[in-house]
C-alpha atoms as a PDB file:
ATOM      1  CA  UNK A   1      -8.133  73.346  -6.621  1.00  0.00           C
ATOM      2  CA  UNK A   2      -5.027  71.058  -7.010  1.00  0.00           C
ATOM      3  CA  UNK A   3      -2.991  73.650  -4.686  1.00  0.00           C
ATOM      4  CA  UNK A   4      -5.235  72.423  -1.585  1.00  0.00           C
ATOM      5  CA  UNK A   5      -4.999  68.567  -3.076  1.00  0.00           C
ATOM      6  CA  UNK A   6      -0.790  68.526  -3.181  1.00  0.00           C
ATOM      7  CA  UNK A   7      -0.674  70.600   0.966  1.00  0.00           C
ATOM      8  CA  UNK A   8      -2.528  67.432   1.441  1.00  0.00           C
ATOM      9  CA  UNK A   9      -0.034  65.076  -0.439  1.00  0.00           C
ATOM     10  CA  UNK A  10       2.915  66.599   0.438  1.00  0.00           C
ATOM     11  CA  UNK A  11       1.393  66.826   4.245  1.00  0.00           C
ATOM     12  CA  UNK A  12       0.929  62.716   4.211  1.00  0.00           C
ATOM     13  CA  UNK A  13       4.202  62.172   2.755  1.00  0.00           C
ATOM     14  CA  UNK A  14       6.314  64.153   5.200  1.00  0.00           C
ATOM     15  CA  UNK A  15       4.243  64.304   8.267  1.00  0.00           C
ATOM     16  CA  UNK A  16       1.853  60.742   8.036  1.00  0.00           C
ATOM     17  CA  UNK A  17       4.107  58.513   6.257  1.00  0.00           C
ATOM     18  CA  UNK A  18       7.318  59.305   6.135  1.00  0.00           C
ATOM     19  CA  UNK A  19      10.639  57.988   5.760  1.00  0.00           C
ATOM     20  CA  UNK A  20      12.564  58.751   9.180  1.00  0.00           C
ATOM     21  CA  UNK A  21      15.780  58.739  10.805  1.00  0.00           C
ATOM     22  CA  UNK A  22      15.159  58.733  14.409  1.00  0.00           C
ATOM     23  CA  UNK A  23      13.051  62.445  14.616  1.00  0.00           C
ATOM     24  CA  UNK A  24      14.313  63.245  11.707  1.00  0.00           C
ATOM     25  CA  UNK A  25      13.074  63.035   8.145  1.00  0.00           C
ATOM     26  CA  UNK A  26      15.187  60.629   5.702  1.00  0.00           C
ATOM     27  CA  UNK A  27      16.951  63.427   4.258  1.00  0.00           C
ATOM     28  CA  UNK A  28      17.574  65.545   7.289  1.00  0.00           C
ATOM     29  CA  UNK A  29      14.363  68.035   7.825  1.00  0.00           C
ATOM     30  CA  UNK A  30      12.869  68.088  11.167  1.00  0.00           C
ATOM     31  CA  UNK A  31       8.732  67.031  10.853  1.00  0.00           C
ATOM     32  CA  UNK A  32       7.403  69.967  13.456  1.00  0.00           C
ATOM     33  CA  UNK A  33       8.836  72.332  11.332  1.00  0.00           C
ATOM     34  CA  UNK A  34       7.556  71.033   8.006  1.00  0.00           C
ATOM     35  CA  UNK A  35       4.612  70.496   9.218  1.00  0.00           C
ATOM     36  CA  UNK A  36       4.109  74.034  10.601  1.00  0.00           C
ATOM     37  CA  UNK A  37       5.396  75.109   7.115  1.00  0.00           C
ATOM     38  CA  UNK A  38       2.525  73.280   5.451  1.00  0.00           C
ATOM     39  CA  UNK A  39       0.310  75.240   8.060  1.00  0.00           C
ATOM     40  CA  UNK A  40       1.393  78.314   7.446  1.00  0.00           C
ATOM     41  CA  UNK A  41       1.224  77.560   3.824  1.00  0.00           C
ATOM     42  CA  UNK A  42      -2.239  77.016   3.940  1.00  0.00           C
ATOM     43  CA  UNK A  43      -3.268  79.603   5.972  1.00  0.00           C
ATOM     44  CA  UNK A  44      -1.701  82.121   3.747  1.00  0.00           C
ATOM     45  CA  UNK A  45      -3.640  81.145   0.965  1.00  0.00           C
ATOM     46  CA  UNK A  46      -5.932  83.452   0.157  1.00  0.00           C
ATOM     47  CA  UNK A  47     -10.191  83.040   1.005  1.00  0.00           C
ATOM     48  CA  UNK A  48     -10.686  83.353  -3.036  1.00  0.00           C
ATOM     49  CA  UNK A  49      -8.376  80.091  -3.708  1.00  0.00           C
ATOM     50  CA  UNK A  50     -10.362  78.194  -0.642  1.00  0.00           C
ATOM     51  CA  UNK A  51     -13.612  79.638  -1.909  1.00  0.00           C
ATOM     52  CA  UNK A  52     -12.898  78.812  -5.260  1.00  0.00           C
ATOM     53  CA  UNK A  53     -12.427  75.344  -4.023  1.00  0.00           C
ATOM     54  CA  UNK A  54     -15.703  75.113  -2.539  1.00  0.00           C
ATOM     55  CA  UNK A  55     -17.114  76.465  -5.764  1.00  0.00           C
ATOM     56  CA  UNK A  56     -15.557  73.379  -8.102  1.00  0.00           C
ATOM     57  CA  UNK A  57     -16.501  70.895  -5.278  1.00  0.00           C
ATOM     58  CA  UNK A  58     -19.945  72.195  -5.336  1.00  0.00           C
ATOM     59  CA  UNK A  59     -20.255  72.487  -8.945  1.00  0.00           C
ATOM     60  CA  UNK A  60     -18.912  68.689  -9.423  1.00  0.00           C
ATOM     61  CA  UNK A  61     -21.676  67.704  -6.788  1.00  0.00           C
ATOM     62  CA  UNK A  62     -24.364  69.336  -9.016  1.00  0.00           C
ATOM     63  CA  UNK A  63     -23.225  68.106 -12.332  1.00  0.00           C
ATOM     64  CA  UNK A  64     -23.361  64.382 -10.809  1.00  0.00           C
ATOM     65  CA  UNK A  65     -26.638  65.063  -9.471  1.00  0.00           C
ATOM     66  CA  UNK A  66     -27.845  66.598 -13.143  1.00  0.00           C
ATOM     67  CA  UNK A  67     -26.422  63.565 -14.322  1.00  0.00           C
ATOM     68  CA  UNK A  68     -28.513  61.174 -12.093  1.00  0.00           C
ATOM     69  CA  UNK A  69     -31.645  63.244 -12.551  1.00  0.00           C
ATOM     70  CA  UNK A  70     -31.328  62.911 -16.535  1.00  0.00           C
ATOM     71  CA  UNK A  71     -30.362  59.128 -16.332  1.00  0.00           C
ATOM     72  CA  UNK A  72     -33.772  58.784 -14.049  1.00  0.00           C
ATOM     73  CA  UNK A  73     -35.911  60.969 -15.921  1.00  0.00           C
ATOM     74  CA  UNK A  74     -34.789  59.529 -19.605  1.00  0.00           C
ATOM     75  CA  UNK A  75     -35.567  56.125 -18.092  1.00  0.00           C
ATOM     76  CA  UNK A  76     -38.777  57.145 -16.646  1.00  0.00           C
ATOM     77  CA  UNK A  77     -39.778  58.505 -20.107  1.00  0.00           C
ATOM     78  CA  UNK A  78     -38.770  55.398 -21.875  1.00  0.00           C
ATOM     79  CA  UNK A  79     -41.083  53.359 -19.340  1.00  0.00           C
ATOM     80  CA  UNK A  80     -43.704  55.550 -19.744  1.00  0.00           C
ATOM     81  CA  UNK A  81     -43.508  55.519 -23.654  1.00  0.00           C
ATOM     82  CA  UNK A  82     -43.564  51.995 -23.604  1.00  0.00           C
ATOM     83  CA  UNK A  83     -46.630  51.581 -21.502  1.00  0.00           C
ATOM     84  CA  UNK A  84     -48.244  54.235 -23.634  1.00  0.00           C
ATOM     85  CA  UNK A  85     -47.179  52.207 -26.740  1.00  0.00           C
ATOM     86  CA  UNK A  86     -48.424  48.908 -24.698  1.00  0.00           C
ATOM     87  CA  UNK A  87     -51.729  50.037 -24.017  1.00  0.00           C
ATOM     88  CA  UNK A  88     -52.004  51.598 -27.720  1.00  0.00           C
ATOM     89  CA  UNK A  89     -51.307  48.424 -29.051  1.00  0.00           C
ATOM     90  CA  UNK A  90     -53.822  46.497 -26.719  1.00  0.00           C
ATOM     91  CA  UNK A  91     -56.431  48.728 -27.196  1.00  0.00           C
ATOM     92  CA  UNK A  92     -55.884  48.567 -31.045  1.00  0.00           C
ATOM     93  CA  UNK A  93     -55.942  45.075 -30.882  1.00  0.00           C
ATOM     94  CA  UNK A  94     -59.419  45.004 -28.567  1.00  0.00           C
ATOM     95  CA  UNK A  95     -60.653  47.428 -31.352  1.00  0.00           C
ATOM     96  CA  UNK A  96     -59.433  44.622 -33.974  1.00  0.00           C
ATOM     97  CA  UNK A  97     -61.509  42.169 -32.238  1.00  0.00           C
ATOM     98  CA  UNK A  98     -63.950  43.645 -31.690  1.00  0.00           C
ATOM     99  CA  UNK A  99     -64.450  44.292 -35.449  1.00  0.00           C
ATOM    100  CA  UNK A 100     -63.802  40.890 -36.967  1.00  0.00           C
ATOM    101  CA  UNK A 101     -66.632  39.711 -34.518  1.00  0.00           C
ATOM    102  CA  UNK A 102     -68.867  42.346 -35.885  1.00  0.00           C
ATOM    103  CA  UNK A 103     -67.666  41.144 -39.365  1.00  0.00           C
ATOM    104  CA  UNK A 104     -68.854  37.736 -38.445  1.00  0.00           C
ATOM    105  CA  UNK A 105     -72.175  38.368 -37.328  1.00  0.00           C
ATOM    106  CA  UNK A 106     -72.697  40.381 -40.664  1.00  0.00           C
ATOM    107  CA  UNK A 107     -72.179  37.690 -43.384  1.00  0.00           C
ATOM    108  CA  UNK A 108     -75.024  36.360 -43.200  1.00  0.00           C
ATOM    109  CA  UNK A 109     -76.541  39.332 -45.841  1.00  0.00           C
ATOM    110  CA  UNK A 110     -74.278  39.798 -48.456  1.00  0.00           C
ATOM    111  CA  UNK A 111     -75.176  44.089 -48.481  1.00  0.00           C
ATOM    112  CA  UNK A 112     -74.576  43.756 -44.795  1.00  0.00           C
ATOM    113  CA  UNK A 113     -71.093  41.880 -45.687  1.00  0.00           C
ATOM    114  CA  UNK A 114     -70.212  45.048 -47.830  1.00  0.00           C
ATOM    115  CA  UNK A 115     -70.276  47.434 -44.778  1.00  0.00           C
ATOM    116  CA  UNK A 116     -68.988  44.932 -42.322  1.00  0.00           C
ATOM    117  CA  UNK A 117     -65.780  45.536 -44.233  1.00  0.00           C
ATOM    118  CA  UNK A 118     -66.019  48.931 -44.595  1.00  0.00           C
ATOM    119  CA  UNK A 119     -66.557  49.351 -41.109  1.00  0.00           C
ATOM    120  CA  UNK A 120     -63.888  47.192 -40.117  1.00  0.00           C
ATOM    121  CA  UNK A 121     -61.340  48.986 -42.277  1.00  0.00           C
ATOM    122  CA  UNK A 122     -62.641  52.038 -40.829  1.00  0.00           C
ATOM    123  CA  UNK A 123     -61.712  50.831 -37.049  1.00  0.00           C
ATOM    124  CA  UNK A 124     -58.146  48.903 -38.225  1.00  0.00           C
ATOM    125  CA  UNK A 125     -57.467  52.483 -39.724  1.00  0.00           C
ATOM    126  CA  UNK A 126     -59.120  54.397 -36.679  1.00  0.00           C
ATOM    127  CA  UNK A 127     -56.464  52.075 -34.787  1.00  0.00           C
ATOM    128  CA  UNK A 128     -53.343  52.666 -36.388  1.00  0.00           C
ATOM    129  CA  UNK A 129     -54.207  56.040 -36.381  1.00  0.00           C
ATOM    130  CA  UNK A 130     -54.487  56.476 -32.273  1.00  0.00           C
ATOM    131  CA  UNK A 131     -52.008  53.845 -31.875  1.00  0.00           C
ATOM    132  CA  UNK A 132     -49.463  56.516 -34.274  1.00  0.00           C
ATOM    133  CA  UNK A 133     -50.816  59.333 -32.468  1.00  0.00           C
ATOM    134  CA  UNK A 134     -50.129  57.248 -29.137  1.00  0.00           C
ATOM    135  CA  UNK A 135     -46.370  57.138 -30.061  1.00  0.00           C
ATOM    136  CA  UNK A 136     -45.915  60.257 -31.273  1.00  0.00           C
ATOM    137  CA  UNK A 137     -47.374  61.672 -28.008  1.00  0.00           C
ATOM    138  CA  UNK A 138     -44.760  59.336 -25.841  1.00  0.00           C
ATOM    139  CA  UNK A 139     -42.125  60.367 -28.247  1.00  0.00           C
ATOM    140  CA  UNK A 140     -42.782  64.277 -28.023  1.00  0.00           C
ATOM    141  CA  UNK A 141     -43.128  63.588 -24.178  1.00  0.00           C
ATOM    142  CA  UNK A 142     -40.206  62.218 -23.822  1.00  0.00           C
ATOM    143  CA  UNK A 143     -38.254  64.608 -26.229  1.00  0.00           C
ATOM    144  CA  UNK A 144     -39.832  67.661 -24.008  1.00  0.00           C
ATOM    145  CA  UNK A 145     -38.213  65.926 -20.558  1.00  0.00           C
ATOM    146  CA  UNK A 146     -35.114  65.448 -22.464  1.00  0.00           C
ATOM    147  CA  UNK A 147     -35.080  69.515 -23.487  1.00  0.00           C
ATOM    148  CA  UNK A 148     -36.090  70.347 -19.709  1.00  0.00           C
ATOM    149  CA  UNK A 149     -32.759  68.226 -18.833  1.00  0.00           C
ATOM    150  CA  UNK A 150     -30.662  69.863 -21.697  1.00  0.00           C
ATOM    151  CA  UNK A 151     -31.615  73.503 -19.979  1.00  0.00           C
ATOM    152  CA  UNK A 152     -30.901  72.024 -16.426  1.00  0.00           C
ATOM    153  CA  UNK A 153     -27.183  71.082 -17.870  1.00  0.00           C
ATOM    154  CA  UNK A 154     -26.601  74.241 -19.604  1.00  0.00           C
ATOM    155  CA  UNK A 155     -27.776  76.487 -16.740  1.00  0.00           C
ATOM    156  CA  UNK A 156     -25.008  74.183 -14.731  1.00  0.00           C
ATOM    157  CA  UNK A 157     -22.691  74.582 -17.098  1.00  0.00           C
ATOM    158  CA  UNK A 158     -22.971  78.091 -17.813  1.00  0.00           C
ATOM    159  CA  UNK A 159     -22.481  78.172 -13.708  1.00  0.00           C
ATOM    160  CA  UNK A 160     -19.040  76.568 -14.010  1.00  0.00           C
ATOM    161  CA  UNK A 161     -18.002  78.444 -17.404  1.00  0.00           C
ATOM    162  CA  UNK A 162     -18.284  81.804 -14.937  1.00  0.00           C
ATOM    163  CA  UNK A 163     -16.881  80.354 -12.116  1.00  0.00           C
ATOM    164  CA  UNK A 164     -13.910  79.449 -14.011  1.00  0.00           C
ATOM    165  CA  UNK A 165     -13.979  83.012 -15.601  1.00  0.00           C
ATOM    166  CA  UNK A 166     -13.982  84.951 -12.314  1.00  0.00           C
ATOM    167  CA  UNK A 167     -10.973  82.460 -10.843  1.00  0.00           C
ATOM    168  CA  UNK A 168      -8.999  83.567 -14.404  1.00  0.00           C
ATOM    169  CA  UNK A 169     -10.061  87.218 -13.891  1.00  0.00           C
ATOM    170  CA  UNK A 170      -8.789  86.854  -9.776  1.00  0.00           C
ATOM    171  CA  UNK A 171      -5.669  85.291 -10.618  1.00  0.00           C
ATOM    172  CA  UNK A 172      -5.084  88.100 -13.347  1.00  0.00           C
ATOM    173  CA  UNK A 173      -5.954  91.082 -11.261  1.00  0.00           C
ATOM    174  CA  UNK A 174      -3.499  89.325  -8.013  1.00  0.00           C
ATOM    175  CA  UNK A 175      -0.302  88.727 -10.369  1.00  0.00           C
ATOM    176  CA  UNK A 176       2.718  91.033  -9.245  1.00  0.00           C
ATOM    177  CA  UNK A 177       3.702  93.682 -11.840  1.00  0.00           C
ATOM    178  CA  UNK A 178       7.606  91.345 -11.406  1.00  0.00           C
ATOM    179  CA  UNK A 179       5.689  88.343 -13.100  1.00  0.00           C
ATOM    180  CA  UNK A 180       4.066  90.722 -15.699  1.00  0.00           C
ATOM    181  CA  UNK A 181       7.158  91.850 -16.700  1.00  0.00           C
ATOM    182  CA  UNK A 182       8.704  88.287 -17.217  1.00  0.00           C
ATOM    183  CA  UNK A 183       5.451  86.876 -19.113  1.00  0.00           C
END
């Protein structure tokens, strides 16, 4: 609420920092009585305005924390879908191995060299496949966490859209029937 922000301002200028004449402010007003003003000011406001206040300062403090969360959890995802695709690619590599040294041992019989290669093609193929199932599994993981977020934002948001909403319908219902006339 900017209304609470400026009885601060004009508060420092007048009363904390001011520009005096011996008592007196620079251009003549006393500093007891402005600051009393400012007081009175303020207390007159009414519970909705400080409330409403409250609400924005709140609602700031969770959108910053939604913020963190989703930085955190995106980067947790991305570490995780990286270790996944890590230990996809090891094992497809161990599986590699492990076939060319089956291939090996087999070429000694030429019938024995046919299915060495079959068999080898088989696990290469077996290995791609896990390692594309690996990544698509990291990927739909982290897409899920990233969804979870998007709800966590909108519920937030959808918080602030009718907290703004009730402020417009409070300021609508407390207008005088003098400034409905003028607007």
């Amino acid at each position: 609420m900017d209304i609470l922000r400026l009885l601060d301002q004009l508060h420092d200028m007048t009363i904390e920092r001011p520009r005096t004449l011996v008592g007196k402010l620079a251009w003549g007003l006393d500093k007891d009585e402005i600051s009393m003003q400012i007081a009175k000011v303020r207390a007159s406001l009414p519970t909705e305005v400080k409330q409403a206040a409250a609400t924005v300062r709140e609602s700031d403090r969770i959108v910053e924390s939604a913020r963190e969360d989703a930085t955190l959890t995106l980067e947790n995802a991305q570490k995780e879908a990286e270790r996944i695709l890590v230990e996809a690619r090891a094992e497809a590599e161990r599986i590699l191995e492990h076939g060319k040294l089956q291939q090996q041992q087999m070429l000694s019989e030429s019938e024995i060299l046919k299915l060495s290669k079959a068999q080898s093609e088989e696990i290469r193929n077996s290995a791609d496949r896990d390692a594309a199932n690996m990544r698509r599994g990291s990927e739909k993981y982290a897409l899920d966490v990233l969804n979870q977020l998007e709800g966590v934002v909108g519920k937030v948001m959808t918080t602030i859209e009718r907290g703004k909403q009730e402020m417009e319908r409070s300021e609508a219902t407390t207008t005088s029937p003098r400034e409905r006339a003028r607007a």
